[in-house]
N, C-alpha and C. Protein backbone atom coordinates (compact mmCIF):
# COMPACT_ATOMS: atom_id res chain seq x y z
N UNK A 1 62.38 68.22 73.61
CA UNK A 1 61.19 68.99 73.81
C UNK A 1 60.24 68.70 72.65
N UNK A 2 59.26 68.52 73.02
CA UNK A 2 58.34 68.54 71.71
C UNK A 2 56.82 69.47 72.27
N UNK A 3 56.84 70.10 71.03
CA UNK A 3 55.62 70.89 71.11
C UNK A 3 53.87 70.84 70.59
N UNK A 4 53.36 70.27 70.83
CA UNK A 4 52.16 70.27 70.49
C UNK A 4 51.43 71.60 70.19
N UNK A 5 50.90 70.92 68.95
CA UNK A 5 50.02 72.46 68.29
C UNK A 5 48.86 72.15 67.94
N UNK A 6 47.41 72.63 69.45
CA UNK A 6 46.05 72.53 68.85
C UNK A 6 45.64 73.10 67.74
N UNK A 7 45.15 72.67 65.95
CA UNK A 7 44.70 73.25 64.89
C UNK A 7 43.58 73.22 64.78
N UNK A 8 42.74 73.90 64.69
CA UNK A 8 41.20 74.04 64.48
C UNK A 8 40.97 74.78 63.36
N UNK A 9 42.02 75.49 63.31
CA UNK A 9 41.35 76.97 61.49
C UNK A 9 40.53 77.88 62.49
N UNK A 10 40.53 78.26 63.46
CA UNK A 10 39.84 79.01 63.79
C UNK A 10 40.45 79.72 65.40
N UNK A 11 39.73 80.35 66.44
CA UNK A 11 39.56 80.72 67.44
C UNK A 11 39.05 80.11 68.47
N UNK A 12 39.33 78.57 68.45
CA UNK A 12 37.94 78.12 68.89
C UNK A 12 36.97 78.41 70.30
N UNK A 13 37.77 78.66 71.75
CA UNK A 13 37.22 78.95 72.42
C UNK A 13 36.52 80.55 72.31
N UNK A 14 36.99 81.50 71.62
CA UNK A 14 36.21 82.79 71.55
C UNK A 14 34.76 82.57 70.55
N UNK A 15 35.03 81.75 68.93
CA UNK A 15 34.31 81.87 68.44
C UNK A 15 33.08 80.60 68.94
N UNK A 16 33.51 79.90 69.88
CA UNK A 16 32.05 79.59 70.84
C UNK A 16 31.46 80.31 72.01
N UNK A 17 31.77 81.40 72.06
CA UNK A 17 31.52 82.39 72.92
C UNK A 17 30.56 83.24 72.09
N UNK A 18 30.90 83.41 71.03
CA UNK A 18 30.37 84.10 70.20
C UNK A 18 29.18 83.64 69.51
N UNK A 19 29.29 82.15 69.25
CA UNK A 19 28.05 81.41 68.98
C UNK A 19 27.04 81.34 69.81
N UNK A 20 27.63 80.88 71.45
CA UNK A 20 26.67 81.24 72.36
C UNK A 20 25.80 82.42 73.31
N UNK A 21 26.71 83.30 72.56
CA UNK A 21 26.27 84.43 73.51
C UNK A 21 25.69 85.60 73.21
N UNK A 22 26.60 85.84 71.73
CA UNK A 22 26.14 87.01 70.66
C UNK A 22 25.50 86.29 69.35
N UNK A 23 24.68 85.78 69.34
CA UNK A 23 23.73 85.14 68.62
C UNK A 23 24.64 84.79 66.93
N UNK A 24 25.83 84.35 67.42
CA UNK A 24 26.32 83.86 66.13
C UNK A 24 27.06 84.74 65.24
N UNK A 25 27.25 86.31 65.62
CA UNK A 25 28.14 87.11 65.59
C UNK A 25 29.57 87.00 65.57
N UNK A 26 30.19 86.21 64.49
CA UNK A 26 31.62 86.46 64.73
C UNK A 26 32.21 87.53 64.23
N UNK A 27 33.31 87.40 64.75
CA UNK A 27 34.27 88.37 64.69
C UNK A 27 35.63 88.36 64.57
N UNK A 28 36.22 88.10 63.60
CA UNK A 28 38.11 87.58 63.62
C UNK A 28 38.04 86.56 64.30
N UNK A 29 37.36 84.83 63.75
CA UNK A 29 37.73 83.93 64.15
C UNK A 29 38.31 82.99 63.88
N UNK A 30 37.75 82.78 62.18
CA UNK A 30 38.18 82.23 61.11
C UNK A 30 39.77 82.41 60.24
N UNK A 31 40.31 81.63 60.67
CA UNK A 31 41.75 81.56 59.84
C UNK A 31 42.26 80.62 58.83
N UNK A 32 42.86 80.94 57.62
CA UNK A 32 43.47 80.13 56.39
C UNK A 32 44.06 79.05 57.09
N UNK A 33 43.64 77.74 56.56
CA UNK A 33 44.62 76.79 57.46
C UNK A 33 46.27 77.11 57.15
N UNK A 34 46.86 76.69 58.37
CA UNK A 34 48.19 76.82 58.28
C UNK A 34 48.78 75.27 58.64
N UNK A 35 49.35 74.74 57.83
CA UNK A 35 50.72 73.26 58.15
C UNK A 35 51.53 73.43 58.84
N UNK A 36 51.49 73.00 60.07
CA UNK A 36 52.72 73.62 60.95
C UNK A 36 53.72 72.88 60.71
N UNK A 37 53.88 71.37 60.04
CA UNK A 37 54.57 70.63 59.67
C UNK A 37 55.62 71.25 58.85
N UNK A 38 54.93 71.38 57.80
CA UNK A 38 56.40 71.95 57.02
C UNK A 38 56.93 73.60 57.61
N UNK A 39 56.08 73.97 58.62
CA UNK A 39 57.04 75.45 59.23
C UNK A 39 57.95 74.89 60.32
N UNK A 40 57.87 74.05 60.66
CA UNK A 40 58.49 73.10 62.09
C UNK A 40 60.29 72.84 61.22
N UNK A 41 59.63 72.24 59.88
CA UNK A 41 60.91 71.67 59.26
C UNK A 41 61.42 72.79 58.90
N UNK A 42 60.74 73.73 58.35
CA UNK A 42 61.56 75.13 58.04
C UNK A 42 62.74 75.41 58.77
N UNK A 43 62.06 75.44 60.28
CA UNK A 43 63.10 75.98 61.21
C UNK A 43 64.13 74.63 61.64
N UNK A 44 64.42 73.75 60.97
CA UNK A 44 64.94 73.26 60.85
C UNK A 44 64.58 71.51 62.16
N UNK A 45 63.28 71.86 62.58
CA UNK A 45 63.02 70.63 63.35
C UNK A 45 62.47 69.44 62.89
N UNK A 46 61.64 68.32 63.48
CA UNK A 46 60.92 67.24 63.45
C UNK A 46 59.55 67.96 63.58
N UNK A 47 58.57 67.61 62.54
CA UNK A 47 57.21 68.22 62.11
C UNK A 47 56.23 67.07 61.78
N UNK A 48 55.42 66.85 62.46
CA UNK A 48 54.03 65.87 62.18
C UNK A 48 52.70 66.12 62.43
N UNK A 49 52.02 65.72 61.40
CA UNK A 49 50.48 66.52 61.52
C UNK A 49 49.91 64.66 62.02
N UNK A 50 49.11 65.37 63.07
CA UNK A 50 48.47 63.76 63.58
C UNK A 50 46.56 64.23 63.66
N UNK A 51 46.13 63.83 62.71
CA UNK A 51 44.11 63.89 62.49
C UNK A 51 43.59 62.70 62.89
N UNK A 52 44.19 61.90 63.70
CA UNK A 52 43.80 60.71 64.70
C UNK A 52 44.30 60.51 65.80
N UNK A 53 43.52 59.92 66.66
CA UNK A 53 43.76 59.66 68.28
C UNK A 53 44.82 58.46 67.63
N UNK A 54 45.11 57.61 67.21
CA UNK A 54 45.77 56.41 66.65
C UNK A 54 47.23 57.18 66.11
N UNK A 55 47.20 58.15 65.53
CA UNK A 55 48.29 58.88 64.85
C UNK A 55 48.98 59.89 66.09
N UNK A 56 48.22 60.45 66.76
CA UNK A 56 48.76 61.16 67.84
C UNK A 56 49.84 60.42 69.14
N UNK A 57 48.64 59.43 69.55
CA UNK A 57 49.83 58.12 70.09
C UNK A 57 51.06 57.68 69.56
N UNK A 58 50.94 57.54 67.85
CA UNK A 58 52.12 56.20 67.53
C UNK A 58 52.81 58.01 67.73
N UNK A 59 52.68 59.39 66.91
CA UNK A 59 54.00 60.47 67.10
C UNK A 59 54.46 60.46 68.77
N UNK A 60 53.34 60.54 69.62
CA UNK A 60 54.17 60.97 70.79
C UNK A 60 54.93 59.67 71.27
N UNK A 61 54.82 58.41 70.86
CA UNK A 61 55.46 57.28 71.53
C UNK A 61 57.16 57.77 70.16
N UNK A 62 56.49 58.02 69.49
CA UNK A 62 58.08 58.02 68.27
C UNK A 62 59.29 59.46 69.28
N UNK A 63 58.17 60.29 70.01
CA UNK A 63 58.73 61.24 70.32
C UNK A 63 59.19 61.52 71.95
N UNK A 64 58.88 60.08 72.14
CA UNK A 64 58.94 60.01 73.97
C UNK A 64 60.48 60.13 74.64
N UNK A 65 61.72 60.12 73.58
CA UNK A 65 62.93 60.38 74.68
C UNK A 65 63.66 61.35 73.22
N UNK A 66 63.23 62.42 72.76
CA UNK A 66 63.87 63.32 71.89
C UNK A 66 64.96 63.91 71.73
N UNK A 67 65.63 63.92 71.00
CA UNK A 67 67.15 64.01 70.56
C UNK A 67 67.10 66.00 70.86
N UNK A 68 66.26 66.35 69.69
CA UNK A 68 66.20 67.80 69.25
C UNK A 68 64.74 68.05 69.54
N UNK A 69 64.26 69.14 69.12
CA UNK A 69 62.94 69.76 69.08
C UNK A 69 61.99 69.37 68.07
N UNK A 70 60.88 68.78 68.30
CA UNK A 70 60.26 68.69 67.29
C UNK A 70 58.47 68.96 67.87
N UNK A 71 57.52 68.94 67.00
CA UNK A 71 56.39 69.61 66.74
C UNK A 71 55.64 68.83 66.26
N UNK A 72 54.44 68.68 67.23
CA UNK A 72 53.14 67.66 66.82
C UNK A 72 51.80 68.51 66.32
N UNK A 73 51.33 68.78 65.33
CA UNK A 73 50.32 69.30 65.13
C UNK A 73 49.09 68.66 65.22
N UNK A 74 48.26 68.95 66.32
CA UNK A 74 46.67 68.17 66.30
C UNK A 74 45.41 68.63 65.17
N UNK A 75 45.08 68.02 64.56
CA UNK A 75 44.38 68.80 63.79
C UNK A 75 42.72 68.54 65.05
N UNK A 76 42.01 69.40 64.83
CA UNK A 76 40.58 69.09 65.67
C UNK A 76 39.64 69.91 65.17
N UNK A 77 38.54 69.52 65.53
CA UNK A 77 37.06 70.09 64.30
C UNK A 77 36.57 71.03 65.18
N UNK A 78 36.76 72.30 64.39
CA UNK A 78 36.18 73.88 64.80
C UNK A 78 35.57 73.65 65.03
N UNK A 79 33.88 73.09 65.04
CA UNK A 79 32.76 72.82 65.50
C UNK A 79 32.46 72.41 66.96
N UNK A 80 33.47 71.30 67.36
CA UNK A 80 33.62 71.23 68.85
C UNK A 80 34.17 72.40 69.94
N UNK A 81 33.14 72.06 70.81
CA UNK A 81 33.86 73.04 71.81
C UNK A 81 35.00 72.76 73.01
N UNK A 82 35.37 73.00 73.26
CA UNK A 82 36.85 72.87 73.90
C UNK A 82 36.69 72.60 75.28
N UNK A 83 36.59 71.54 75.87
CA UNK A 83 36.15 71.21 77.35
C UNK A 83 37.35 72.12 78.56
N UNK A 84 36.48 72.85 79.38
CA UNK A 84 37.30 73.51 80.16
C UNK A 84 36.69 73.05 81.57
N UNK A 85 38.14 72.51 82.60
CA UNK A 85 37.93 71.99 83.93
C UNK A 85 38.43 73.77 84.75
N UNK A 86 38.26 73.63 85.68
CA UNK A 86 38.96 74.56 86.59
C UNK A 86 39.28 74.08 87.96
């Protein structure tokens, strides 16, 4: 199993709600970055922070037939907004 973890430092789909709607009004969006890497290894799994489309590929190809559990952290820029299909 491996788990992917979107990181932004933030809220991101609320606090663009908030940019767009309540004139820039946030509200509890902003969070201390957190390394999920070394909390992944804590609990005793496989932990990788990937801040490239190039780095995200080579972890999930390293992670394509997994022994144990391990954890991909995406890092991605709060500033973007989060494309939603329905």
């Amino acid at each position: 199993m491996v788990i992917l973890v979107l990181n932004n430092d933030v809220l991101g789909r609320i606090k663009h709600v908030q940019r767009d709607f309540y004139q820039e009004k946030y509200i509890s969006t902003d969070f201390s970055h957190v390394d999920f890497s070394p909390v992944a290894k804590g609990f005793g799994t496989r932990g990788s922070t990937a801040r490239t489309l190039e780095e995200l590929k080579n972890f999930l190809e390293m992670e394509k037939y997994p022994k144990d559990p391990s954890v991909i952290e995406i890092i991605s820029d709060p500033r973007e907004s989060p494309i939603l299909r329905f």
